[in-house]
N, C-alpha and C. Protein backbone atom coordinates (compact mmCIF):
# COMPACT_ATOMS: atom_id res chain seq x y z
N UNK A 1 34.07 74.39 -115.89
CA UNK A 1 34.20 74.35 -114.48
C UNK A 1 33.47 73.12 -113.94
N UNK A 2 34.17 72.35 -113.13
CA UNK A 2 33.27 71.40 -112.89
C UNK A 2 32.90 71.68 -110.97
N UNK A 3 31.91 70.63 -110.83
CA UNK A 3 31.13 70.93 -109.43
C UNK A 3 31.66 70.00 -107.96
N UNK A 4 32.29 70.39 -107.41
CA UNK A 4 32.01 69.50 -106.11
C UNK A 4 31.25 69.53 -105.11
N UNK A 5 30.98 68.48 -104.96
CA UNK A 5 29.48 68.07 -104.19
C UNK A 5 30.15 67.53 -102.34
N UNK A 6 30.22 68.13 -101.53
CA UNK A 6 30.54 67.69 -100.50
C UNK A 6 29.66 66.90 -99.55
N UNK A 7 29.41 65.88 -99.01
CA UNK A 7 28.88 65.03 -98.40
C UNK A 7 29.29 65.12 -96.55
N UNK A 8 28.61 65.47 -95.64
CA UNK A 8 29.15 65.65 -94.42
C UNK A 8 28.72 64.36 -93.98
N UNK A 9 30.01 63.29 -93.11
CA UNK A 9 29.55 62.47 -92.94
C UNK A 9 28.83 61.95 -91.74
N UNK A 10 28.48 60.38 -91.88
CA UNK A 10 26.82 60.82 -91.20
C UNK A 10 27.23 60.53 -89.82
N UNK A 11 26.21 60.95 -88.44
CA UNK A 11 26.69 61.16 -87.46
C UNK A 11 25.83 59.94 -86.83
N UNK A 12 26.52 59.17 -86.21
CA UNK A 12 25.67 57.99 -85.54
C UNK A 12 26.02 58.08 -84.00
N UNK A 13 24.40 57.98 -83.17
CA UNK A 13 24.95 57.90 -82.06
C UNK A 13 25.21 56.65 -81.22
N UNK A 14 25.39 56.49 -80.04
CA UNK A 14 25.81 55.02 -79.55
C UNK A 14 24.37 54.59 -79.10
N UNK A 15 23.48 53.92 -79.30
CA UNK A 15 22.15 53.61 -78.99
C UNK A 15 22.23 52.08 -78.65
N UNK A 16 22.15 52.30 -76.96
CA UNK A 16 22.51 51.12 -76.06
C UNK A 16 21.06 50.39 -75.82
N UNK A 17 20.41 49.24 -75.74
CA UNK A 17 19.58 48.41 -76.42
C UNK A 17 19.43 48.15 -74.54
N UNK A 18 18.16 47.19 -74.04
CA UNK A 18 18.34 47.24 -72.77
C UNK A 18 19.27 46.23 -72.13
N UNK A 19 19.32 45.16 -73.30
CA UNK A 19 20.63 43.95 -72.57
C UNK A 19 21.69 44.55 -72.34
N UNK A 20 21.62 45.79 -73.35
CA UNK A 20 23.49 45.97 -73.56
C UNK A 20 23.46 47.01 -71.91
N UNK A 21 22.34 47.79 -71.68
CA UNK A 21 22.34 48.52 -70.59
C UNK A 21 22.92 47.65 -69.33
N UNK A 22 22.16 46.44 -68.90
CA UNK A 22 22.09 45.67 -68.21
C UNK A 22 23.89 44.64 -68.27
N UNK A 23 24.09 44.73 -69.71
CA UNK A 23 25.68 44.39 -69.72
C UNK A 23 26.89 44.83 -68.94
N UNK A 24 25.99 46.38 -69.33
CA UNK A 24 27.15 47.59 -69.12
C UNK A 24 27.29 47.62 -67.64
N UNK A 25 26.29 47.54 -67.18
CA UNK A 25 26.43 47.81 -65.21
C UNK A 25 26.58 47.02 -64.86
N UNK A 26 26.32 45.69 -65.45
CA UNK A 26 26.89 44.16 -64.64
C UNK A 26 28.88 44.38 -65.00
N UNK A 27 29.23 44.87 -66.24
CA UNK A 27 30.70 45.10 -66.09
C UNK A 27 31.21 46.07 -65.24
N UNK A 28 30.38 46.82 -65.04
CA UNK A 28 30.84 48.36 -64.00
C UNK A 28 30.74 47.75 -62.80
N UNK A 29 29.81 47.22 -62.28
CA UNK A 29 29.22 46.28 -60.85
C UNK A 29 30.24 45.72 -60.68
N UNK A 30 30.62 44.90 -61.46
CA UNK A 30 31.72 43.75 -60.70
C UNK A 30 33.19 43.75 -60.15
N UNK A 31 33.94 44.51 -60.64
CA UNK A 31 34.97 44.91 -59.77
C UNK A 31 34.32 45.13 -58.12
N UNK A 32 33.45 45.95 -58.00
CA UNK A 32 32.99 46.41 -56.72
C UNK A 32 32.66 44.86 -55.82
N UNK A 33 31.72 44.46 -56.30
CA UNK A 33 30.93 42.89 -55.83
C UNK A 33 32.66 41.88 -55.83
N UNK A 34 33.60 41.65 -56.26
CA UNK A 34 34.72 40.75 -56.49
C UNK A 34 35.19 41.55 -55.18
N UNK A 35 35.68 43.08 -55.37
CA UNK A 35 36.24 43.72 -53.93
C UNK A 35 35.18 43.70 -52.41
N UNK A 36 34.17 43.28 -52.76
CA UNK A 36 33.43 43.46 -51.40
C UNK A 36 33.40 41.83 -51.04
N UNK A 37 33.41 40.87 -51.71
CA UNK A 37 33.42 38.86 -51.80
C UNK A 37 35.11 38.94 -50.89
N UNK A 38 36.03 39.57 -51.69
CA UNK A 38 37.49 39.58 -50.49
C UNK A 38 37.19 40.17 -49.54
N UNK A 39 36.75 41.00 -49.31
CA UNK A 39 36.82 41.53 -47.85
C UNK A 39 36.19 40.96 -47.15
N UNK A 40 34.78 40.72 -47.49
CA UNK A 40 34.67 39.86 -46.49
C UNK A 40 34.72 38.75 -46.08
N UNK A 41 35.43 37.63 -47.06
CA UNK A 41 35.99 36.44 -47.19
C UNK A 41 37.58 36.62 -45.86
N UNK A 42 37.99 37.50 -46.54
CA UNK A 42 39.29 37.80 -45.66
C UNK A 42 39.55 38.60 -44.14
N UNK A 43 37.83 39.05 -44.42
CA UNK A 43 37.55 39.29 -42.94
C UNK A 43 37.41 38.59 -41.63
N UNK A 44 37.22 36.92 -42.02
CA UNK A 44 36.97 36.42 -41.07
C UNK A 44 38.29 35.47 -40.86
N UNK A 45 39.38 35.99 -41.61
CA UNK A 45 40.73 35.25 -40.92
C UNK A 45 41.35 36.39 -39.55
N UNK A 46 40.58 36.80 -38.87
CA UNK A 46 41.34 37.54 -37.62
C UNK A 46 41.48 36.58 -36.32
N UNK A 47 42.88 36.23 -35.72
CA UNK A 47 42.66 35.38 -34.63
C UNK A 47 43.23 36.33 -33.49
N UNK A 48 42.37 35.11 -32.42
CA UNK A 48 42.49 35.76 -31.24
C UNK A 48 44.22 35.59 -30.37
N UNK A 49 44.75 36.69 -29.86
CA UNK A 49 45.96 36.75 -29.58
C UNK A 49 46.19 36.83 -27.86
N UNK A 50 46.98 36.73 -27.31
CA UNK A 50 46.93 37.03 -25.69
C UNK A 50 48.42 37.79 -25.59
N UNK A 51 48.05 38.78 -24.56
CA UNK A 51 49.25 39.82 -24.34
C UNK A 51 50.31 38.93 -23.71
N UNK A 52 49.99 37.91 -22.99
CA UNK A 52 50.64 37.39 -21.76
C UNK A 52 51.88 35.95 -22.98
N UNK A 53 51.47 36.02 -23.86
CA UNK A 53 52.44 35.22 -25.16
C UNK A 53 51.85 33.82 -24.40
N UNK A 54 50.82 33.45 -24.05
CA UNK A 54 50.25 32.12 -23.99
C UNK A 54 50.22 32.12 -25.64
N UNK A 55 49.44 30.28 -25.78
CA UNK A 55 49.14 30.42 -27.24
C UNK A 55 47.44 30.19 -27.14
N UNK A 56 47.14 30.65 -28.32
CA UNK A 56 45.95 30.95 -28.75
C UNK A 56 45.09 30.02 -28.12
N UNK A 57 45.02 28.56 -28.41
CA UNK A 57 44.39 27.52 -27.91
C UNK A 57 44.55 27.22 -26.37
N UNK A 58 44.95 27.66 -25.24
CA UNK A 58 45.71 27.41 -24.42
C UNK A 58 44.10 27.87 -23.55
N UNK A 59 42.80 27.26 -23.32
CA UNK A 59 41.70 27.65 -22.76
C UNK A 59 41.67 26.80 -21.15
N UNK A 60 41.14 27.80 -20.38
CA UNK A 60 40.70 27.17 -18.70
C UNK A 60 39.21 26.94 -18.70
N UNK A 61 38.69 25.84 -18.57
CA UNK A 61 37.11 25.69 -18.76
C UNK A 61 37.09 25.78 -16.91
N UNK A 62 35.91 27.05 -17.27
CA UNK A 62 35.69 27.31 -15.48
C UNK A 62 33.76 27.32 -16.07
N UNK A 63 33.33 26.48 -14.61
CA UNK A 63 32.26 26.42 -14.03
C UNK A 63 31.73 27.68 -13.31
N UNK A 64 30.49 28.26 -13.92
CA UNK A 64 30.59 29.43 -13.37
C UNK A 64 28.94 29.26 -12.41
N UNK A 65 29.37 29.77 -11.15
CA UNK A 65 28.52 29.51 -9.75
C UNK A 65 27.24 30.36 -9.75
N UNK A 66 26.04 30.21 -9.06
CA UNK A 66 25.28 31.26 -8.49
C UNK A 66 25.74 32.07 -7.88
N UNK A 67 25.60 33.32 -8.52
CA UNK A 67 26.65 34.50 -7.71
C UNK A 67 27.34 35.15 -7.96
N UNK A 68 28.30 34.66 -9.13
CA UNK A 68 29.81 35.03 -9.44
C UNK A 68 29.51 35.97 -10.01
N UNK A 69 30.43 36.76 -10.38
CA UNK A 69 30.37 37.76 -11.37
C UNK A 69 31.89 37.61 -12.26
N UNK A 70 31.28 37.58 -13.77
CA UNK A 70 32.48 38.35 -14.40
C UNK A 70 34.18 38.61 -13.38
N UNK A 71 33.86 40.11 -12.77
CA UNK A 71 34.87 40.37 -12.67
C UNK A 71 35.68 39.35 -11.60
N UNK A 72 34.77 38.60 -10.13
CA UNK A 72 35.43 37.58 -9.24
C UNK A 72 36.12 36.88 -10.26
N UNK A 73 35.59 35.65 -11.26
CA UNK A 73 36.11 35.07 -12.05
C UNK A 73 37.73 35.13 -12.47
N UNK A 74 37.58 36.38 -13.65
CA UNK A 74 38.55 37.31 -13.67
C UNK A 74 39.84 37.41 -12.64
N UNK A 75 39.46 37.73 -11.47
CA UNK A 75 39.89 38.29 -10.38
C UNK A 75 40.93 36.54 -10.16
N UNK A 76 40.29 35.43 -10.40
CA UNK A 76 40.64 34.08 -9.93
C UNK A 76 41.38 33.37 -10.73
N UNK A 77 41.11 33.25 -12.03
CA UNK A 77 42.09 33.05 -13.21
C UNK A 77 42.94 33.46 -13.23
N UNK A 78 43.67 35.12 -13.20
CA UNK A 78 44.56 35.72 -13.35
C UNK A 78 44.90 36.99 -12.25
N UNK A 79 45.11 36.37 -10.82
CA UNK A 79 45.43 37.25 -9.64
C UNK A 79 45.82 38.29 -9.81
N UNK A 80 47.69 38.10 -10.11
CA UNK A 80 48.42 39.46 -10.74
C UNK A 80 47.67 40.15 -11.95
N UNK A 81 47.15 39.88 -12.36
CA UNK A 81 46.46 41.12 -13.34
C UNK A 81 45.35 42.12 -13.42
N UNK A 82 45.27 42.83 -13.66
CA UNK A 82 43.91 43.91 -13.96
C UNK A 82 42.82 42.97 -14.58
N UNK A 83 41.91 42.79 -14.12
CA UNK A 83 40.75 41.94 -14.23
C UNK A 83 39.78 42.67 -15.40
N UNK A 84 40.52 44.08 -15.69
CA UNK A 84 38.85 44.52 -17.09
C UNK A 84 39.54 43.60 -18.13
């Protein structure tokens, strides 16, 4: 009769070193940091629009008096309209 000898094989665990720690979350990190660099890169393409279909650049440089307020202003630039 002969003998067999069974051997269970050996169990290794994953033993992450501190660079490799520091690897690992700089690869996990960066998707996030690349998605937060677009947003707010692409955040600052919003331009300013006017209801009235003037164009964007189309500015009235007004001198503003002792006195005035906001809404007179308002009120003088654009008669027919609601001044808020």
């Amino acid at each position: 009769m002969s003998s067999i000898t069974v051997t269970a094989a050996p169990t290794t665990r994953l033993r992450l070193t501190a660079r490799g720690r520091r690897v690992f979350a700089f690869l996990a990190a960066l998707p996030v940091v690349v998605a937060l660099a677009l947003a707010v890169v692409g955040g600052g393409a919003a331009l300013a629009s006017s209801e009235t279909g003037a164009p964007a650049d189309a500015f009235t440089e007004i001198t503003v008096m002792s006195g005035e307020t906001l809404w007179s202003i308002a009120e003088d630039v654009a008669p027919g309209s609601d001044p808020r």
